[in-house]
N, C-alpha and C. Protein backbone atom coordinates (compact mmCIF):
# COMPACT_ATOMS: atom_id res chain seq x y z
N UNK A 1 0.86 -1.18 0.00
CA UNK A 1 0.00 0.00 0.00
C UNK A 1 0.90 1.24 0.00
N UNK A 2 0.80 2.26 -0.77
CA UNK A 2 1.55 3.04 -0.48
C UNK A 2 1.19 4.42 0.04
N UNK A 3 1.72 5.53 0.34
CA UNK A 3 0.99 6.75 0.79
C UNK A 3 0.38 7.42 0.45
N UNK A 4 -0.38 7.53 -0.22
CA UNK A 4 -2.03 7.41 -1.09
C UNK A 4 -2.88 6.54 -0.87
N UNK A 5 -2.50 5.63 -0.65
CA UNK A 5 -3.56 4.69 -0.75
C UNK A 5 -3.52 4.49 0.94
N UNK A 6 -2.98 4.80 1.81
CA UNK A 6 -2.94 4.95 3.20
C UNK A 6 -3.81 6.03 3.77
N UNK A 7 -3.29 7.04 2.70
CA UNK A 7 -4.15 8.48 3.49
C UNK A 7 -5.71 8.52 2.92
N UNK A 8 -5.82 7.81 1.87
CA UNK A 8 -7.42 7.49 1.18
C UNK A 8 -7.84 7.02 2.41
N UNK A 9 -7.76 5.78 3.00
CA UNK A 9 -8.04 4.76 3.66
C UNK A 9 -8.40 5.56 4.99
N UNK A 10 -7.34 6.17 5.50
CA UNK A 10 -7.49 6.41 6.67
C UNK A 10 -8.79 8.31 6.56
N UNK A 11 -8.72 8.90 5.25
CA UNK A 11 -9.91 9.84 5.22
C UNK A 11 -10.87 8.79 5.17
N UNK A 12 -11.33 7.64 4.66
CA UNK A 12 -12.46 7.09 4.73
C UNK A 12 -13.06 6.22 5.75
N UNK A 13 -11.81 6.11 6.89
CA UNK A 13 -11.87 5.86 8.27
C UNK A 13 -12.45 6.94 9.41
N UNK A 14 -12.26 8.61 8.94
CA UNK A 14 -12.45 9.58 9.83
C UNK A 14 -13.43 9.73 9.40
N UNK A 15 -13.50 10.01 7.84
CA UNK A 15 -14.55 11.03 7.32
C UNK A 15 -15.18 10.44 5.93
N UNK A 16 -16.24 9.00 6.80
CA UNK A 16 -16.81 8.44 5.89
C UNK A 16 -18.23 9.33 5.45
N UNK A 17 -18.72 8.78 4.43
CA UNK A 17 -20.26 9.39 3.63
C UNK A 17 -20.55 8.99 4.90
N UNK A 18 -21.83 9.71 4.93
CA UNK A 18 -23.13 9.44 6.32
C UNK A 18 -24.54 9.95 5.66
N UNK A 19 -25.44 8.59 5.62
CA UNK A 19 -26.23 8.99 4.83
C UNK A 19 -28.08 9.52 6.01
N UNK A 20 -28.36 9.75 4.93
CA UNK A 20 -30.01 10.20 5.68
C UNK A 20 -31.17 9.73 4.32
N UNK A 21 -31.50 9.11 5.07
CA UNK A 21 -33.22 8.14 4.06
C UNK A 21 -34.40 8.61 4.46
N UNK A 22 -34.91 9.37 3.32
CA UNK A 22 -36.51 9.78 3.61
C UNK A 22 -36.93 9.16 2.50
N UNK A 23 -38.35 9.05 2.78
CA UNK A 23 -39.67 8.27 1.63
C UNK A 23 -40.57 8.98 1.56
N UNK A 24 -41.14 8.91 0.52
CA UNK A 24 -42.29 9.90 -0.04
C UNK A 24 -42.71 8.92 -1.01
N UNK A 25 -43.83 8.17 -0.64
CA UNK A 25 -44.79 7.15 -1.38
C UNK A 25 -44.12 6.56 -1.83
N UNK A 26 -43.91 6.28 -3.29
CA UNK A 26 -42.98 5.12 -4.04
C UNK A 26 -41.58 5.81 -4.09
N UNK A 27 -41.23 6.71 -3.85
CA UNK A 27 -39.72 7.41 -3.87
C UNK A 27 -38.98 7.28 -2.28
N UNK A 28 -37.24 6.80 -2.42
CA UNK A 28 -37.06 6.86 -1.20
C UNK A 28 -35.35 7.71 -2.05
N UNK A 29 -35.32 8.50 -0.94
CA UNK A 29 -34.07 9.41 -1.28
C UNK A 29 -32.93 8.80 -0.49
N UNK A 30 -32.06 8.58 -0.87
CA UNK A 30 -31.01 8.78 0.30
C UNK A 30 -29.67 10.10 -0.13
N UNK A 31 -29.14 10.64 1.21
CA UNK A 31 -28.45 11.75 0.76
C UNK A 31 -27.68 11.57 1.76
N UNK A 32 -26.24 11.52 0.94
CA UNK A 32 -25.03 11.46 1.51
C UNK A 32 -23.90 12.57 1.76
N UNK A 33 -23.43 12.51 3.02
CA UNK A 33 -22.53 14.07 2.84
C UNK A 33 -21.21 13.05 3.48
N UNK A 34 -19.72 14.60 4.17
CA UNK A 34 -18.79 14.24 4.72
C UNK A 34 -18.21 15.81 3.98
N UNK A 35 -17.23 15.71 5.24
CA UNK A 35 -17.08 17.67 5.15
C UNK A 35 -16.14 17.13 3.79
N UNK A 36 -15.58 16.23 3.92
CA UNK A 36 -14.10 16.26 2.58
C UNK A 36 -14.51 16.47 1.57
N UNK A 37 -15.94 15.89 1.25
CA UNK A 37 -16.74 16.21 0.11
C UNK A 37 -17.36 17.71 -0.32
N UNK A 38 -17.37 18.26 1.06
CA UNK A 38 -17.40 19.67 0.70
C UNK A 38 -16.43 20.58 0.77
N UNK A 39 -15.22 20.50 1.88
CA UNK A 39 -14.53 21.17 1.62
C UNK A 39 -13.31 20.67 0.38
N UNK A 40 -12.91 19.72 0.15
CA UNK A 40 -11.84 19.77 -0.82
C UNK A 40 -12.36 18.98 -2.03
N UNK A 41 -13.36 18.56 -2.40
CA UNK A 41 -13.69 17.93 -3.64
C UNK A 41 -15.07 18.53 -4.25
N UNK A 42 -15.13 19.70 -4.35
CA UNK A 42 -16.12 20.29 -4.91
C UNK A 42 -17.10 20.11 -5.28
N UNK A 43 -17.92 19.52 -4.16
CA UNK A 43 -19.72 18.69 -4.31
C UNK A 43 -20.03 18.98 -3.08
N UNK A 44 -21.30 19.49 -3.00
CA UNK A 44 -22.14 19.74 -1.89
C UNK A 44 -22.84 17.98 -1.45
N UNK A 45 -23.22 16.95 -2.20
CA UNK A 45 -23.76 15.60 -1.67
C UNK A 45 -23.86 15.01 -2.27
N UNK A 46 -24.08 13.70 -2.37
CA UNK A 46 -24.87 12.21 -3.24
C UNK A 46 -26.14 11.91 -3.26
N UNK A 47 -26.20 12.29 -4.02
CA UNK A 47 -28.08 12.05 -4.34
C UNK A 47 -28.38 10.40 -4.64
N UNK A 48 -29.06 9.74 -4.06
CA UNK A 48 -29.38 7.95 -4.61
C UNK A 48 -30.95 8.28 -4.82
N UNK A 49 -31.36 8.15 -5.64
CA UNK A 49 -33.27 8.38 -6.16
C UNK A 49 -33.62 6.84 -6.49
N UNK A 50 -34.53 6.48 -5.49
CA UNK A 50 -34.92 4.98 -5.92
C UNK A 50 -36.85 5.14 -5.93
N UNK A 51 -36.84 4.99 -7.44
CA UNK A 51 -38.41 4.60 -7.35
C UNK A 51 -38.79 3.94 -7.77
N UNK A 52 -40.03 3.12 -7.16
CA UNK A 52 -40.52 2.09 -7.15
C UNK A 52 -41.76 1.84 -7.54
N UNK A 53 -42.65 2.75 -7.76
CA UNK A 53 -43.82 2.19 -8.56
C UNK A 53 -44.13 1.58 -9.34
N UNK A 54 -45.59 1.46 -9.43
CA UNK A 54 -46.41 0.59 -10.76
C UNK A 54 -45.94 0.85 -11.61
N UNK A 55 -45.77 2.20 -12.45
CA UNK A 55 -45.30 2.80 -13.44
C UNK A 55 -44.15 2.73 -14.04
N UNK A 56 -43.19 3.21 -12.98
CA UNK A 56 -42.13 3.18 -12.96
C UNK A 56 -41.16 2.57 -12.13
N UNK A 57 -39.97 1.73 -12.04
CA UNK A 57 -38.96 1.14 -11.45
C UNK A 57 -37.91 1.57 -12.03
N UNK A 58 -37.05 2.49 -11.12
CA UNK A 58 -35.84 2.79 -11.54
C UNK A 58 -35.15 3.45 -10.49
N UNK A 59 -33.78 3.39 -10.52
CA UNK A 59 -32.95 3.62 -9.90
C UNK A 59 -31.84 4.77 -10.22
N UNK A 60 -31.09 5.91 -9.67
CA UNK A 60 -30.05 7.00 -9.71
C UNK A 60 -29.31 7.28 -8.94
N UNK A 61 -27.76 7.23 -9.49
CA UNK A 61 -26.65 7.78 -7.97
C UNK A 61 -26.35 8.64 -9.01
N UNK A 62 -26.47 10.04 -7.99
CA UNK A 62 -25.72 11.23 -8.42
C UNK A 62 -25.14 11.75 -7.56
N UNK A 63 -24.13 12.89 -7.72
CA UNK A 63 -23.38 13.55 -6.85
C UNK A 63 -23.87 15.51 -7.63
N UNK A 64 -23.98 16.05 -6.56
CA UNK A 64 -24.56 17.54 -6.53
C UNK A 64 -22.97 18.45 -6.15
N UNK A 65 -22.95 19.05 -7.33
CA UNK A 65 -21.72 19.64 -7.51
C UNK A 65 -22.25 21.08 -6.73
N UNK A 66 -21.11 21.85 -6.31
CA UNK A 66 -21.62 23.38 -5.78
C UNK A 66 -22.29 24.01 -6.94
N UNK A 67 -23.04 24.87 -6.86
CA UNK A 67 -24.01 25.27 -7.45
C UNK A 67 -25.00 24.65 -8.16
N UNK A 68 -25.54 23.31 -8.34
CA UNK A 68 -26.65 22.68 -8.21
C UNK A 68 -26.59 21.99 -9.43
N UNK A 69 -25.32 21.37 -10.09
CA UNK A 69 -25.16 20.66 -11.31
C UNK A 69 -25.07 19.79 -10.68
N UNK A 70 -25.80 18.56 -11.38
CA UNK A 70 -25.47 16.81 -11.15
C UNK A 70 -25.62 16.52 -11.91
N UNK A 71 -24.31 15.28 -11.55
CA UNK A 71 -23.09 14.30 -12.76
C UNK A 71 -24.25 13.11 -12.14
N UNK A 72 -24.69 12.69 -12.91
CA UNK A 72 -25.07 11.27 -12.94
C UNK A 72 -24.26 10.36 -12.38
N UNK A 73 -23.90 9.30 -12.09
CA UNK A 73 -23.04 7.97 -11.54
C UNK A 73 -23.60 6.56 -11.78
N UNK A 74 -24.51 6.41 -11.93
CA UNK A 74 -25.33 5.53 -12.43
C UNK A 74 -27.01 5.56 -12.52
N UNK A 75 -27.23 4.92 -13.28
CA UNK A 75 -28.71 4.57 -13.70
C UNK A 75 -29.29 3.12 -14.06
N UNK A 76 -30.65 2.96 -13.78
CA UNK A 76 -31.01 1.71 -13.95
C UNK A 76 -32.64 1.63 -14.12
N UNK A 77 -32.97 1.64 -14.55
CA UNK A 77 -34.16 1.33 -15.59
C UNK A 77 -34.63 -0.34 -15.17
N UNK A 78 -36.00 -0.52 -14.53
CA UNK A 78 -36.66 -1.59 -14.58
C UNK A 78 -36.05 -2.27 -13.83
N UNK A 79 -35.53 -1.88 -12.72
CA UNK A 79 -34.59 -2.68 -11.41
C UNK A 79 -34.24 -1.80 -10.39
N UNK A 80 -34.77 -2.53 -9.47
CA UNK A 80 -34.57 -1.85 -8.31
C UNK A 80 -33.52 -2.62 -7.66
N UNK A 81 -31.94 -1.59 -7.31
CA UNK A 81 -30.37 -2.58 -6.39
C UNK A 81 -31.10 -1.77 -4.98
N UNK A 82 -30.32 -3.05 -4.20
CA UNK A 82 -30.64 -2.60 -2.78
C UNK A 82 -29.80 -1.16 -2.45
N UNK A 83 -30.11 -0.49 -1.44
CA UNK A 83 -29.58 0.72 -1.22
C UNK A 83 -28.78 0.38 -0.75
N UNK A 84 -27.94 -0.52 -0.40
CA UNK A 84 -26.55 -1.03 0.69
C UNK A 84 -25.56 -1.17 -0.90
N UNK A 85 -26.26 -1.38 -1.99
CA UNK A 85 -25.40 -1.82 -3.11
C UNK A 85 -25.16 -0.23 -4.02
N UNK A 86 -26.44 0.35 -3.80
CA UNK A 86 -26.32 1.98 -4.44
C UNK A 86 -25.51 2.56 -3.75
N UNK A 87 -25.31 2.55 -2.73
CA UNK A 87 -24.09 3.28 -1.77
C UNK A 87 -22.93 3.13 -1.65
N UNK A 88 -22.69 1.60 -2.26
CA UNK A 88 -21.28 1.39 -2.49
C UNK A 88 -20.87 2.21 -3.74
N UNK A 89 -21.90 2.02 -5.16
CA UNK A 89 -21.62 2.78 -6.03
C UNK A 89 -21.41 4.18 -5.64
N UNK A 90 -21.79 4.88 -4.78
CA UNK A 90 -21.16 6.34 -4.21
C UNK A 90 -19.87 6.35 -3.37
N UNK A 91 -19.88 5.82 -2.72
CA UNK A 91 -18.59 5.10 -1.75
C UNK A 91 -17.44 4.88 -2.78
N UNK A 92 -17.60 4.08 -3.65
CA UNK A 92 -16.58 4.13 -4.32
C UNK A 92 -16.25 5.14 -5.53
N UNK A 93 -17.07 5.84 -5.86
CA UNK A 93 -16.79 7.20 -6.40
C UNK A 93 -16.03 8.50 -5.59
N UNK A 94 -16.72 8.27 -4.21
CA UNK A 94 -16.03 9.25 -3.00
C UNK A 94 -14.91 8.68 -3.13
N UNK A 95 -13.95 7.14 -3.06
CA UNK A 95 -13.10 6.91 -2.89
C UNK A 95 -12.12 7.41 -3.72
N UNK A 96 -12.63 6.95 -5.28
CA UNK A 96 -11.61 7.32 -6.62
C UNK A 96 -11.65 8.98 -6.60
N UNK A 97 -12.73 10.01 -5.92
CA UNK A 97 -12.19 11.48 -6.03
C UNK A 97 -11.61 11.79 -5.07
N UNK A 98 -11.28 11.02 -3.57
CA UNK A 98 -10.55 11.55 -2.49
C UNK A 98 -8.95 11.32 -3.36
N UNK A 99 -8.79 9.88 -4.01
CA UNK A 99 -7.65 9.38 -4.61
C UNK A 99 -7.00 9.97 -5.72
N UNK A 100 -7.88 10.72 -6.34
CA UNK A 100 -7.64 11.65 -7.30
C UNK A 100 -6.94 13.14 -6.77
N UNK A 101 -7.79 13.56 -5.67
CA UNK A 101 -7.72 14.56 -4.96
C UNK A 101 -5.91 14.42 -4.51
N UNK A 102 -5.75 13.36 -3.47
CA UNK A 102 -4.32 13.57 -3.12
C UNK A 102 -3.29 13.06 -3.81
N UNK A 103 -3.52 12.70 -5.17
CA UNK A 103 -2.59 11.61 -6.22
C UNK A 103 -1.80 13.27 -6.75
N UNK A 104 -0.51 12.60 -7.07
CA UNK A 104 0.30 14.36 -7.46
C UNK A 104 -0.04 13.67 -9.27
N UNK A 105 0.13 15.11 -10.19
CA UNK A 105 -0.36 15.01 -11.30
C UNK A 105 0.52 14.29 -12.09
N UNK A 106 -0.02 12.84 -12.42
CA UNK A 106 0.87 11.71 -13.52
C UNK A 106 2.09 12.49 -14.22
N UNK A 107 1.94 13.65 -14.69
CA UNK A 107 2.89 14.47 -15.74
C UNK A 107 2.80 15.38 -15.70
N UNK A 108 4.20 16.11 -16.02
CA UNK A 108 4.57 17.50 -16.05
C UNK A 108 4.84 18.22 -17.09
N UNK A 109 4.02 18.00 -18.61
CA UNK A 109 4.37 18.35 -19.45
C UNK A 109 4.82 19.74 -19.71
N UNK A 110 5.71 20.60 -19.85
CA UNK A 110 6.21 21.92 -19.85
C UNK A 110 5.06 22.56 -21.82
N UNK A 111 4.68 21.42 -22.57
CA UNK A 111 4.40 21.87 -23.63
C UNK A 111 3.16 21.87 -23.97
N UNK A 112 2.00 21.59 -22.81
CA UNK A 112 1.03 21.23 -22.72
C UNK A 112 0.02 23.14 -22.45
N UNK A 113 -0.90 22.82 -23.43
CA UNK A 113 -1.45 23.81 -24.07
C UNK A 113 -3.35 23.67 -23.39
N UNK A 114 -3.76 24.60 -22.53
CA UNK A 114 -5.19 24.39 -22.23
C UNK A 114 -5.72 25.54 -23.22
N UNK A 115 -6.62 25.09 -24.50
CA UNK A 115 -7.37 26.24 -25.39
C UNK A 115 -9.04 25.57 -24.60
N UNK A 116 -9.76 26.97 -24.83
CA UNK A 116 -10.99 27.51 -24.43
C UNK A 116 -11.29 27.27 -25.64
N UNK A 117 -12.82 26.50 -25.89
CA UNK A 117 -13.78 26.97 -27.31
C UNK A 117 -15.34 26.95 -26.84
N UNK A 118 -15.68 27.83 -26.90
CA UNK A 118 -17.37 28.17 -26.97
C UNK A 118 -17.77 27.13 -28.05
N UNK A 119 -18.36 26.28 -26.92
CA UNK A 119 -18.87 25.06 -27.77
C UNK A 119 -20.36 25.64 -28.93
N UNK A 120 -20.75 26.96 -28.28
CA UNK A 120 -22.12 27.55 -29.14
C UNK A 120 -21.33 27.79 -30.81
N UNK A 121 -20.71 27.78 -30.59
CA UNK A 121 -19.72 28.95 -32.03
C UNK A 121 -18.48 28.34 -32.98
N UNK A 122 -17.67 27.28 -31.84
CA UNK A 122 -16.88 26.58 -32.30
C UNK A 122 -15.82 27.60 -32.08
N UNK A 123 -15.46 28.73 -31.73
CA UNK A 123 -14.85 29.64 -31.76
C UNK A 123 -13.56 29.55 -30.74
N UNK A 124 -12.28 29.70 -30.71
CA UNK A 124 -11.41 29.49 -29.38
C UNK A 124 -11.39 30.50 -28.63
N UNK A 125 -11.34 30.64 -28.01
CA UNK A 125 -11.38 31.69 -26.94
C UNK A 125 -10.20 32.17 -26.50
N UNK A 126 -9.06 31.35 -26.27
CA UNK A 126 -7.81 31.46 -25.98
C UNK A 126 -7.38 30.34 -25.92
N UNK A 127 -5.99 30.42 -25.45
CA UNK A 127 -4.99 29.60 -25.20
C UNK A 127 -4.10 29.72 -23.75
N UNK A 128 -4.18 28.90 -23.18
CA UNK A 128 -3.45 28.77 -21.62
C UNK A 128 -2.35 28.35 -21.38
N UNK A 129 -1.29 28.22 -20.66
CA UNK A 129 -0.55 27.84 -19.80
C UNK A 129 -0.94 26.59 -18.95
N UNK A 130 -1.84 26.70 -18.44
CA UNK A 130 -2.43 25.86 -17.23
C UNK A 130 -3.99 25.78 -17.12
N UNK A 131 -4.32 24.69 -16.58
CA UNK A 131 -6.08 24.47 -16.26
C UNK A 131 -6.46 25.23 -15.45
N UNK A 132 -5.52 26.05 -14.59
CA UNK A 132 -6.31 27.07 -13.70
C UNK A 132 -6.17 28.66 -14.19
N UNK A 133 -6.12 28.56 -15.29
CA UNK A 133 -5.96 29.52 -15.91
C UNK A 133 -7.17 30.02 -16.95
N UNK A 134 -7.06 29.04 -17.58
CA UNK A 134 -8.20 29.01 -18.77
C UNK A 134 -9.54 28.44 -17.25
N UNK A 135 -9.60 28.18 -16.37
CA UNK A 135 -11.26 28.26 -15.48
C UNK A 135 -11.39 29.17 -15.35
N UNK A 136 -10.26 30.29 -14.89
CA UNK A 136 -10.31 32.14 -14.18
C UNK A 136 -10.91 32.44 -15.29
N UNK A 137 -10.11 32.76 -16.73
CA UNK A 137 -10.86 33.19 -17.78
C UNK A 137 -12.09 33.01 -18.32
N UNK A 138 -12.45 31.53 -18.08
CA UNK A 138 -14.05 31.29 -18.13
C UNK A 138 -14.76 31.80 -16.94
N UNK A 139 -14.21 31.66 -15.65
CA UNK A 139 -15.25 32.64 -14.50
C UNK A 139 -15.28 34.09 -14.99
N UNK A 140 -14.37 34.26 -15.48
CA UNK A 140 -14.10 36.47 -15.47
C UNK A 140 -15.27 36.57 -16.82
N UNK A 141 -14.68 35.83 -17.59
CA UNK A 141 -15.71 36.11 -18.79
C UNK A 141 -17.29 35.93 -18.43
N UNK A 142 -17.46 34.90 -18.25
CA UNK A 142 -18.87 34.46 -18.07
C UNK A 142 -19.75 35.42 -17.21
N UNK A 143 -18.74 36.23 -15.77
CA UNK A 143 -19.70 36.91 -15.05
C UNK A 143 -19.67 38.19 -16.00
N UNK A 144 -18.60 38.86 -16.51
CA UNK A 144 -18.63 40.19 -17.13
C UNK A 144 -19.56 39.88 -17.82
N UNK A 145 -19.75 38.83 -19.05
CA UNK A 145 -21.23 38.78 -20.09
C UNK A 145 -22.53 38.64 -19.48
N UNK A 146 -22.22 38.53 -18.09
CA UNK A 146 -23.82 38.29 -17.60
C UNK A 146 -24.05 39.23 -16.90
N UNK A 147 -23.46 40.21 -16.93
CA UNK A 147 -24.04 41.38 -15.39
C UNK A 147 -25.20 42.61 -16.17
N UNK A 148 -26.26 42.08 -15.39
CA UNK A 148 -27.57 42.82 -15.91
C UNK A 148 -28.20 41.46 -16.85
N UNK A 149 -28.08 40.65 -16.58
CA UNK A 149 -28.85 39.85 -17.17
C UNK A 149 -29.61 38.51 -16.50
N UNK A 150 -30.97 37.73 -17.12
CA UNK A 150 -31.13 36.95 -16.22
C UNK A 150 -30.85 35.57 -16.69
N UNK A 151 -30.51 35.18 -15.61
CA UNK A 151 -30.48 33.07 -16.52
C UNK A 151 -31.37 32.68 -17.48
N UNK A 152 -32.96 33.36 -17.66
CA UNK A 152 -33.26 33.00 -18.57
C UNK A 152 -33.18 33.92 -20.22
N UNK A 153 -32.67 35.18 -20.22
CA UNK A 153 -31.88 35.42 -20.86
C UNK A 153 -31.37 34.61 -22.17
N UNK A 154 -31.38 34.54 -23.26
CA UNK A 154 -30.66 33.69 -24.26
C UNK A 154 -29.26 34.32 -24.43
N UNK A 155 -29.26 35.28 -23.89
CA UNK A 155 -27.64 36.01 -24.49
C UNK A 155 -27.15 35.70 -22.82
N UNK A 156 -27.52 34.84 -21.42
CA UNK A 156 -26.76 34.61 -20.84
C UNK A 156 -25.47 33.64 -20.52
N UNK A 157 -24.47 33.40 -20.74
CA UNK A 157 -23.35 32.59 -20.74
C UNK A 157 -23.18 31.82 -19.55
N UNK A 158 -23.00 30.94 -19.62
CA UNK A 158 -22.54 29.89 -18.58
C UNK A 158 -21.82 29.01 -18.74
N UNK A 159 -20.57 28.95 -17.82
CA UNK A 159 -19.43 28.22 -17.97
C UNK A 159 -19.51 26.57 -18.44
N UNK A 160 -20.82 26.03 -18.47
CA UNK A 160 -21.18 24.95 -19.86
C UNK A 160 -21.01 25.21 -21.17
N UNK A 161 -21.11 26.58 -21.22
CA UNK A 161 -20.83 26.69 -22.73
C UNK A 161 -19.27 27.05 -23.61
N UNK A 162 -18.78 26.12 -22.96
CA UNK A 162 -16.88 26.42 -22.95
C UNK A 162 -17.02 24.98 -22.86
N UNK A 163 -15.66 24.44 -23.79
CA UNK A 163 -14.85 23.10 -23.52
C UNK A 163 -13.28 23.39 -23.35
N UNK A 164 -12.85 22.75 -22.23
CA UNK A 164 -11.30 22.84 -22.00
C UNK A 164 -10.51 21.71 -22.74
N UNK A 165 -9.93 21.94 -23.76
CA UNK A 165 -9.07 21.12 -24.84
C UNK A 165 -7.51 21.06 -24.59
N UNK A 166 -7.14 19.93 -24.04
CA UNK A 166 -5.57 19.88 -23.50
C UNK A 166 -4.96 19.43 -24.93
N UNK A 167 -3.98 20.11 -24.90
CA UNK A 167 -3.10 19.56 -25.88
C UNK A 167 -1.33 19.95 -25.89
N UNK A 168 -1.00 18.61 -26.32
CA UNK A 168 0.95 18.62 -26.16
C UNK A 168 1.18 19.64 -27.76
């Protein structure tokens, strides 16, 4: 095991998910937190949506990013997994982003190029240095094009409408 895979282990020893289960007729939620998930891996919780009706049978693990985007994690259609088995599927997603989180970056390419393109336009936007470079420029941009405007707005911008393109 080495020291990554020690310090994973031992965050998921202090600061495991802790979940909370409510039901509402054929829907049962479960919602998972842990501060690591909020303070250093940029998600407010785990959403698990299990419903069960006549109608419908289906199953969802998502994770709720800060500001109210959710990444899917799985889906299941016409099957209901036990919630001890949906939770591992979050559990082990918390695991691979805590592992991600403290893993140092595979490579150091000195020639490695982050370009911006407004996926609306096809258009580049720029060219970066670094991934935290080309995000600032999509935050600075996105709020300057939106001030005085509302989300529903068609001329409002949102940092979905950018792709970050790495290239050597």
């Amino acid at each position: 095991m080495n020291s990554v895979d020690a310090e994973v282990e031992e965050i998921l020893k202090t600061d495991p998910l802790t979940w909370e289960r409510t039901t509402s007729g054929f829907m049962t939620f479960l919602h998972g937190v842990s501060s690591m998930l909020n303070e250093a891996l940029g998600a407010e919780y785990y959403a698990i949506v299990i419903c069960n009706a006549p109608f419908e049978r289906s199953t969802s693990v998502s994770i709720c990013l800060f500001g109210g985007e959710y990444v899917r994690i799985a889906r299941e259609e016409d099957v209901i997994s036990s919630e001890e088995n949906l939770m591992k599927i979050a559990e082990e997603n918390y695991r691979n982003r805590i592992e991600k989180f403290l893993s140092p970056p595979r490579y150091n390419n000195k020639n490695m190029k982050y370009i911006v393109k407004n996926k609306l336009t096809d258009a580049i936007c720029g060219e970066f240095e670094t991934k935290g470079q080309a995000g600032k420029w999509v935050e600075v941009y996105t709020n300057e094009q939106n001030v005085g405007l509302s989300p529903d707005d068609p001329r409002y911008c949102s940092p979905f409408d950018f792709e970050l393109i790495e290239q050597n």
